[in-house]
C-alpha atoms as a PDB file:
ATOM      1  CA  UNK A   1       8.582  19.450   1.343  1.00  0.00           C
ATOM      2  CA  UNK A   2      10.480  16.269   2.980  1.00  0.00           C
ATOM      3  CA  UNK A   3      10.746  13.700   0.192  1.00  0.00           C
ATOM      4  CA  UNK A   4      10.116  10.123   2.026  1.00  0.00           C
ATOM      5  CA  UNK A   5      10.351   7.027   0.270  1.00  0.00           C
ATOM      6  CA  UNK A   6       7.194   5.058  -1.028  1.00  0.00           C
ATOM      7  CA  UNK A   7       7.692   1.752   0.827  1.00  0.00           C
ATOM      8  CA  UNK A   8       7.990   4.140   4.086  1.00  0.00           C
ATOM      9  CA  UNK A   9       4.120   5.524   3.295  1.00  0.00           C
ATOM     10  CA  UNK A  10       2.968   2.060   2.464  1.00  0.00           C
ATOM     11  CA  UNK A  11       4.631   0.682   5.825  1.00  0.00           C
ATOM     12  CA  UNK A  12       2.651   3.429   7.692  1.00  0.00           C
ATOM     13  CA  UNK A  13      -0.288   3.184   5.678  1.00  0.00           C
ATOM     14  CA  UNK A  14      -0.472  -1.080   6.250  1.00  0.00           C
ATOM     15  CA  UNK A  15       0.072  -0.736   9.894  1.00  0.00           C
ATOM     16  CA  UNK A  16      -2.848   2.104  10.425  1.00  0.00           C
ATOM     17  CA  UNK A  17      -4.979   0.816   7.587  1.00  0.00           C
ATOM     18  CA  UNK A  18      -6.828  -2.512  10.035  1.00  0.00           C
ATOM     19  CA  UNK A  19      -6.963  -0.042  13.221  1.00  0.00           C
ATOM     20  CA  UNK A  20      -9.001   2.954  11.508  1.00  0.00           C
ATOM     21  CA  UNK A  21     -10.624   1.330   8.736  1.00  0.00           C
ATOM     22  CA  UNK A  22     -14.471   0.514   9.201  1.00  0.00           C
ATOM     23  CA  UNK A  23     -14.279  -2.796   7.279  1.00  0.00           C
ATOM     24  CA  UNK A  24     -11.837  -5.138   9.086  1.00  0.00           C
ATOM     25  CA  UNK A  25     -11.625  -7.642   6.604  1.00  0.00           C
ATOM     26  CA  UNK A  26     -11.212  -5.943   3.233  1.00  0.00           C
ATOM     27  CA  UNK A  27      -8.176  -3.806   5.595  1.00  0.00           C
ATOM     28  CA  UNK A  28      -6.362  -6.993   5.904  1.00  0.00           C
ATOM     29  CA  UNK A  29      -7.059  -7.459   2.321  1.00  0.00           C
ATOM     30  CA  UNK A  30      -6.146  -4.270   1.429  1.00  0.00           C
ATOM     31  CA  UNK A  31      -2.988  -4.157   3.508  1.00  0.00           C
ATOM     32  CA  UNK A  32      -1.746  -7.885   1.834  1.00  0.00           C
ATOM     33  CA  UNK A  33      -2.167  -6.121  -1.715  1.00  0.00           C
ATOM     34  CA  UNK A  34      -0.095  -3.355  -0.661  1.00  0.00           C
ATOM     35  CA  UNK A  35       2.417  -5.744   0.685  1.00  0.00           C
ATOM     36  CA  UNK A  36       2.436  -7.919  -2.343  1.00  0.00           C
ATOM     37  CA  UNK A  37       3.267  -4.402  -4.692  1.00  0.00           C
ATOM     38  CA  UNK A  38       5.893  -3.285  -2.226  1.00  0.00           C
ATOM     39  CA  UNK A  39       7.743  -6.993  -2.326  1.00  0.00           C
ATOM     40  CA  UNK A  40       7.647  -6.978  -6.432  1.00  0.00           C
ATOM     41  CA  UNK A  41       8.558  -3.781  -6.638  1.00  0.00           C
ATOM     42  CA  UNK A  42       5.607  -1.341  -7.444  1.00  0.00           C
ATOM     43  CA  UNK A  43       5.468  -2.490 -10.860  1.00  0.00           C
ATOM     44  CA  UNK A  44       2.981  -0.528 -12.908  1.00  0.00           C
ATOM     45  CA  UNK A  45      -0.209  -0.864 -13.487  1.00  0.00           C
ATOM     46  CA  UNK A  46      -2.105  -0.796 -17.305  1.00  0.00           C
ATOM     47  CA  UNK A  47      -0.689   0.909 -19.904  1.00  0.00           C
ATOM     48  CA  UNK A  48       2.252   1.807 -17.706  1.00  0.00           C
ATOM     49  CA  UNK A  49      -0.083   3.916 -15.481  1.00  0.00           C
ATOM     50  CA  UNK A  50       1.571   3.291 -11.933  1.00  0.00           C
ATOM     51  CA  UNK A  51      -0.855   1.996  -9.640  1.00  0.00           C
ATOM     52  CA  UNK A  52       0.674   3.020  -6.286  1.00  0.00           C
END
């Protein structure tokens, strides 16, 4: 198994996320979350649980 780094599948995931996804809005939404984790860091979620 290739090991790629998480930003790379977040990067690929934000820029295919508005073109397949049936809900256009709650993509971009969806895609500016996943943005916003990547810039801080991935910092986990409750209890430590790591949300990405």
């Amino acid at each position: 198994m290739i090991k790629v780094d998480r930003t790379l599948h977040i990067d690929i995931l934000c820029a295919h996320l508005p073109k397949r996804y049936a809900f256009p809005d709650a993509a971009r939404e969806i895609v500016g979350v996943l943005r916003a984790a990547r810039a801080e860091g991935f910092p986990a979620g409750p209890a430590g649980v790591d949300t990405l």
